[in-house]
PDB file of N, CA and C in Angstrom:
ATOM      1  N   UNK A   1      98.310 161.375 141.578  1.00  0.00           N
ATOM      2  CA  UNK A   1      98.608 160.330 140.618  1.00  0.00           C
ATOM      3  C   UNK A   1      99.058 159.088 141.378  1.00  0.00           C
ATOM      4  N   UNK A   2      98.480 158.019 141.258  1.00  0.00           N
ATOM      5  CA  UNK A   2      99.173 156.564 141.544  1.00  0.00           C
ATOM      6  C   UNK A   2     100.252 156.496 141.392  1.00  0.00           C
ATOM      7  N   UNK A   3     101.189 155.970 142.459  1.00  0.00           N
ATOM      8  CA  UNK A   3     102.478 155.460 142.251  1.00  0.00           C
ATOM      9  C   UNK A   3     102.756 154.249 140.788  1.00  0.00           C
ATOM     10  N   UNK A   4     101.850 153.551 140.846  1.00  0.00           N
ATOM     11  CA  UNK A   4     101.850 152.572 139.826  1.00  0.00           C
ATOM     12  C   UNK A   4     101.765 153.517 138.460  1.00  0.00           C
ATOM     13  N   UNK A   5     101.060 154.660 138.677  1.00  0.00           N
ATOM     14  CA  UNK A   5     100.961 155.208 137.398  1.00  0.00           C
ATOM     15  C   UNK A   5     102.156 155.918 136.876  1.00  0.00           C
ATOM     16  N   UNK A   6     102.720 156.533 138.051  1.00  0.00           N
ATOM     17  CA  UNK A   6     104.441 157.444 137.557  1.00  0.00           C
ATOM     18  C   UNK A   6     105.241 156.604 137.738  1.00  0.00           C
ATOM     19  N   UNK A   7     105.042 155.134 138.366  1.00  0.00           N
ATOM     20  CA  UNK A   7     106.338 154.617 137.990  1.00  0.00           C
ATOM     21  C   UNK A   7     106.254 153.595 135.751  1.00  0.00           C
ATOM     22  N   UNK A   8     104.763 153.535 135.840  1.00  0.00           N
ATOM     23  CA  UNK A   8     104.662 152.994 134.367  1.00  0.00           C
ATOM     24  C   UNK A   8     104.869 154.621 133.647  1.00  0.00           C
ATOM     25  N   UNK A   9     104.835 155.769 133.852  1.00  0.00           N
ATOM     26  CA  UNK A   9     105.482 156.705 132.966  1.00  0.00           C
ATOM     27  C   UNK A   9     106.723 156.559 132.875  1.00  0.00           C
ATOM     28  N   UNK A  10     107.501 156.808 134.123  1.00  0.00           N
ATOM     29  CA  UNK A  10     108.901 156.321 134.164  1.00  0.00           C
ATOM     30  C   UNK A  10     109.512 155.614 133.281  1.00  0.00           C
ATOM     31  N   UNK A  11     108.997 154.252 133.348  1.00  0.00           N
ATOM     32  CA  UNK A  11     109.464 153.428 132.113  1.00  0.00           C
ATOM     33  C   UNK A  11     109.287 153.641 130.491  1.00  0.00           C
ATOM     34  N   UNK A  12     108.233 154.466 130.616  1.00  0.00           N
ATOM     35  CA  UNK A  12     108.051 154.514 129.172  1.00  0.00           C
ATOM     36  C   UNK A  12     109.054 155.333 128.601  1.00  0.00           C
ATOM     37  N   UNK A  13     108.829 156.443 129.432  1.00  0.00           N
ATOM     38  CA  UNK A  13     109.973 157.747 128.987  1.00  0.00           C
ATOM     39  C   UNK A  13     111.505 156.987 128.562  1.00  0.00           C
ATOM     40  N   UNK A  14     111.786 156.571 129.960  1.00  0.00           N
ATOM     41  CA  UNK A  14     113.544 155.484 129.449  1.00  0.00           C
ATOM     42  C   UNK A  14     113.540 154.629 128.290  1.00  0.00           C
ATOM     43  N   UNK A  15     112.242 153.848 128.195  1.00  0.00           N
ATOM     44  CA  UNK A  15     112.288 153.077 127.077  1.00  0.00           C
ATOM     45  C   UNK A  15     112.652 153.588 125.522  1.00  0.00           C
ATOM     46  N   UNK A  16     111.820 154.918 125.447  1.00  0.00           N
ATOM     47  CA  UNK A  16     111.905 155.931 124.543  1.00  0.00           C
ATOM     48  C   UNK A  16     113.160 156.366 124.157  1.00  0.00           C
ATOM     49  N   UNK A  17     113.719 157.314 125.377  1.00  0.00           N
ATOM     50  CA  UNK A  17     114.918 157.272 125.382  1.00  0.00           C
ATOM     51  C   UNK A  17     115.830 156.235 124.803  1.00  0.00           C
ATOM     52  N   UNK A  18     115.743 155.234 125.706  1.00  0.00           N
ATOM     53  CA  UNK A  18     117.043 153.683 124.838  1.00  0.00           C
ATOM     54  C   UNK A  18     116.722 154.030 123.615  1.00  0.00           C
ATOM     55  N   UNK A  19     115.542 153.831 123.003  1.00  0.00           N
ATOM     56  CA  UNK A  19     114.959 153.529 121.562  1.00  0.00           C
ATOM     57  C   UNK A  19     115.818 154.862 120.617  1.00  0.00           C
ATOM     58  N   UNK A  20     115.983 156.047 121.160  1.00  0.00           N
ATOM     59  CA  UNK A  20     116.280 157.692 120.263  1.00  0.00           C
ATOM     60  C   UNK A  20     117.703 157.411 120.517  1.00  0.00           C
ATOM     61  N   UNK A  21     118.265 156.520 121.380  1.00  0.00           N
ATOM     62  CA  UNK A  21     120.428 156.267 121.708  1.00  0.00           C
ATOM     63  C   UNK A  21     120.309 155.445 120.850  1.00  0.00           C
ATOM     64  N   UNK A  22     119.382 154.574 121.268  1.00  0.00           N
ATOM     65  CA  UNK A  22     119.877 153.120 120.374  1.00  0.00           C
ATOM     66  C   UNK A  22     120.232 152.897 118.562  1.00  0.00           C
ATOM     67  N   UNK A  23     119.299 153.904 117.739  1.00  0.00           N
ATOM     68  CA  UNK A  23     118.931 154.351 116.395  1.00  0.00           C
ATOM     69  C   UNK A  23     120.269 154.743 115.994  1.00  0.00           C
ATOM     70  N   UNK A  24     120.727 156.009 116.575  1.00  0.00           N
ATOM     71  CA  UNK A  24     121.887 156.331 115.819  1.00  0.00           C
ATOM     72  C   UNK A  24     123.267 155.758 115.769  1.00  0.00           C
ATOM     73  N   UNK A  25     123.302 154.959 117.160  1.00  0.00           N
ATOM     74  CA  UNK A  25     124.608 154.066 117.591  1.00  0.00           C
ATOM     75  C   UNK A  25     124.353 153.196 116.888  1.00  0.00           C
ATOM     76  N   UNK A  26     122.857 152.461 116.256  1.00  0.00           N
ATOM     77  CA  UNK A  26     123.036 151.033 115.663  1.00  0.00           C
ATOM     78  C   UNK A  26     123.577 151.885 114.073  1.00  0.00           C
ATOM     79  N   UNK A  27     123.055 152.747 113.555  1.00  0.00           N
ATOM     80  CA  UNK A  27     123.493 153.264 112.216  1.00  0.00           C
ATOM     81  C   UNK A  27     125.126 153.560 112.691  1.00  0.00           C
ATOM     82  N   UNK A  28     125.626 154.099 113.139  1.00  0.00           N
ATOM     83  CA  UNK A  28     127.088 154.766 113.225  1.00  0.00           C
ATOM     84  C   UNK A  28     127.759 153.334 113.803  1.00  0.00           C
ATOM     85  N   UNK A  29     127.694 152.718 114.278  1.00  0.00           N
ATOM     86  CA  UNK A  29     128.772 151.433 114.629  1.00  0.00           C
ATOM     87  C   UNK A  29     128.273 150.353 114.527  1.00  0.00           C
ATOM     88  N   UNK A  30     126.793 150.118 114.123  1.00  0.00           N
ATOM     89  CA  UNK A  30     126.605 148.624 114.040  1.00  0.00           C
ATOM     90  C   UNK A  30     125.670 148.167 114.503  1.00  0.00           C
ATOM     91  N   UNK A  31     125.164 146.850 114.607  1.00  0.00           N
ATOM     92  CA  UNK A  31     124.068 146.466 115.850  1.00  0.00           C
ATOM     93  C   UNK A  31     124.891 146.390 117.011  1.00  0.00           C
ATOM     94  N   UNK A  32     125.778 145.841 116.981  1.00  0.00           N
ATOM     95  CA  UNK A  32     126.429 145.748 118.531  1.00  0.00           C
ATOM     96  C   UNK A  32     126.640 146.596 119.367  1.00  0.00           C
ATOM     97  N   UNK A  33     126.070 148.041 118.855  1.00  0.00           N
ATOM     98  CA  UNK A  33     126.358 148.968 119.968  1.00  0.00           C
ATOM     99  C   UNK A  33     124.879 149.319 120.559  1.00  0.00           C
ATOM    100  N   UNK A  34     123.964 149.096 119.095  1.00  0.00           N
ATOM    101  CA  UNK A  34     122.860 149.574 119.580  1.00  0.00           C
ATOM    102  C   UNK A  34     121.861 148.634 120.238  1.00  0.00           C
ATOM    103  N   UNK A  35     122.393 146.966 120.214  1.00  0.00           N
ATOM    104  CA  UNK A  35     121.400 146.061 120.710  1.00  0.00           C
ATOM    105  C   UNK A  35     121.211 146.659 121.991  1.00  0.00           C
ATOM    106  N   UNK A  36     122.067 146.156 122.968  1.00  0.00           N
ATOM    107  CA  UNK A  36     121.573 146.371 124.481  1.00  0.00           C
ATOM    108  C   UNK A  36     120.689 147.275 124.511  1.00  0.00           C
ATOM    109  N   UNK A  37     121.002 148.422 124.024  1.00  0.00           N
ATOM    110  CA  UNK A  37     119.920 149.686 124.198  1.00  0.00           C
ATOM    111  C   UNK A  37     118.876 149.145 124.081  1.00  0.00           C
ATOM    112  N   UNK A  38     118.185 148.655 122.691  1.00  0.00           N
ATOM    113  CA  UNK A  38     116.802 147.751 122.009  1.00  0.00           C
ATOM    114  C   UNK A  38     116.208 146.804 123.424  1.00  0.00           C
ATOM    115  N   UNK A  39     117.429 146.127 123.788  1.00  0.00           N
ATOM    116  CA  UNK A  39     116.749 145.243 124.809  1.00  0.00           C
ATOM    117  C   UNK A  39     116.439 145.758 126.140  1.00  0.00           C
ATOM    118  N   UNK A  40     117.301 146.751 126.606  1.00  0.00           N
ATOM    119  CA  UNK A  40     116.518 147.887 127.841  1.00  0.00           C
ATOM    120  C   UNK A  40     115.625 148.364 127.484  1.00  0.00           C
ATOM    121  N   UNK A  41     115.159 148.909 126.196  1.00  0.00           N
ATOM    122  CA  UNK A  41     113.900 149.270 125.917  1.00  0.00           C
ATOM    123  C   UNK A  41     113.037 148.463 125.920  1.00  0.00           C
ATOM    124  N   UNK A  42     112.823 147.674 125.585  1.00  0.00           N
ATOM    125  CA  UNK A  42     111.980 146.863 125.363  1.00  0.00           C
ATOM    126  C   UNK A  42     111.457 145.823 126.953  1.00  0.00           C
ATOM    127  N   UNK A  43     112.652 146.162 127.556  1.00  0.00           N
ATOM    128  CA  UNK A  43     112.151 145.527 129.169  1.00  0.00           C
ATOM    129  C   UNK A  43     111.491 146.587 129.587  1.00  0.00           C
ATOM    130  N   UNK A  44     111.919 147.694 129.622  1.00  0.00           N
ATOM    131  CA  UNK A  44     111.384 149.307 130.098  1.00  0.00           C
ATOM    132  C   UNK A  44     109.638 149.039 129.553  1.00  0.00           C
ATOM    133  N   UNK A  45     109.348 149.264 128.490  1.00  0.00           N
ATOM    134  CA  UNK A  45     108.582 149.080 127.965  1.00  0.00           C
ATOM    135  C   UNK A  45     107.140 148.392 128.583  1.00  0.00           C
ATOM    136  N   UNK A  46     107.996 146.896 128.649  1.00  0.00           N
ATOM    137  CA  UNK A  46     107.406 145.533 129.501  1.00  0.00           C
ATOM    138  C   UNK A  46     106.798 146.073 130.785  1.00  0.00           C
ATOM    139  N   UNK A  47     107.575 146.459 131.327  1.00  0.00           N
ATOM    140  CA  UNK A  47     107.772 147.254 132.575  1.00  0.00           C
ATOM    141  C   UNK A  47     106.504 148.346 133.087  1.00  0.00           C
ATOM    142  N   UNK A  48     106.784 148.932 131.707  1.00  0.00           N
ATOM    143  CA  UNK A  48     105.493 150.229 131.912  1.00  0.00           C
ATOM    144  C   UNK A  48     104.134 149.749 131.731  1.00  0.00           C
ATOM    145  N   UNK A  49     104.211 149.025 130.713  1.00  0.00           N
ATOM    146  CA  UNK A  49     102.825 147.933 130.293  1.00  0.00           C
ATOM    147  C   UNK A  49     102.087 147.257 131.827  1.00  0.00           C
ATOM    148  N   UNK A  50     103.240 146.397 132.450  1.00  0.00           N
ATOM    149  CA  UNK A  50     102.502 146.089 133.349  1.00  0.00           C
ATOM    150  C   UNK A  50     102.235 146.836 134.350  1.00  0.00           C
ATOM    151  N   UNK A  51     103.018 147.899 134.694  1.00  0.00           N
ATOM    152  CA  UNK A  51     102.531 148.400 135.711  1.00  0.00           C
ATOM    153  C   UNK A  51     100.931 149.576 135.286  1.00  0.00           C
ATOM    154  N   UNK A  52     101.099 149.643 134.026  1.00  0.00           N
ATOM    155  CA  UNK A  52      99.708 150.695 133.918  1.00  0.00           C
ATOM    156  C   UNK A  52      98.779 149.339 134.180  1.00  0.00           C
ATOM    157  N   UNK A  53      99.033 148.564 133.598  1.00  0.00           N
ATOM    158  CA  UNK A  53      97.963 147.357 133.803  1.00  0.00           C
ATOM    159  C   UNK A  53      97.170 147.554 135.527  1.00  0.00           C
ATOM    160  N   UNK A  54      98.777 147.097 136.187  1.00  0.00           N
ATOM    161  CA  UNK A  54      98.072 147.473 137.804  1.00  0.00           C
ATOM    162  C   UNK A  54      97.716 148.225 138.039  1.00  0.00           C
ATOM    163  N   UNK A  55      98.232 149.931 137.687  1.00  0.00           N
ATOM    164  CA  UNK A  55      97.417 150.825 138.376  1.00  0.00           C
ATOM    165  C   UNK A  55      95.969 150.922 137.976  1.00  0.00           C
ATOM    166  N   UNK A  56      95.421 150.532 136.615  1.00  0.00           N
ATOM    167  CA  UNK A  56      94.255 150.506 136.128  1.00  0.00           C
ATOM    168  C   UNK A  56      92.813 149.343 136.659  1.00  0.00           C
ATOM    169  N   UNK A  57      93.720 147.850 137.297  1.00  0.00           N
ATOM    170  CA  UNK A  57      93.108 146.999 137.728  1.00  0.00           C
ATOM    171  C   UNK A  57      92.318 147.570 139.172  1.00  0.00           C
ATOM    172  N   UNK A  58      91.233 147.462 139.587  1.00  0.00           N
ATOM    173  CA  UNK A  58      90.094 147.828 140.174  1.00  0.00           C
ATOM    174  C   UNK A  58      90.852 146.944 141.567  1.00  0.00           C
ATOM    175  N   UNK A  59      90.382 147.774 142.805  1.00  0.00           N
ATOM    176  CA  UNK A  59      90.865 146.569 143.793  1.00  0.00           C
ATOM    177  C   UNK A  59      90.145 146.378 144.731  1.00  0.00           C
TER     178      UNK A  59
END
């Protein structure tokens, strides 16, 4: 497997993760507990996107 490819799994998995912490902390205390989580996910995410991008780009 490409490095580019397990490190864009990597991210996805964490992103996921933030996203399954983030849900119940934003219901039980608020947005303020669960934003940050939302926004690590969503970089994670970013993250995995581009790197499948690279491992997929032809070289």
């Amino acid at each position: 497997m490409n490095q580019h490819k397990r490190a864009a799994v990597a991210f996805l998995v964490m992103g996921v993760v933030y996203v399954l912490i983030g849900i119940p902390l934003s219901v039980a205390f608020g947005r303020g507990f669960g934003a940050p989580l939302f926004w690590l996910a969503s970089g994670s995410l970013a993250a995995a996107w581009f790197l499948e991008r690279k491992a997929s780009s032809p070289r």
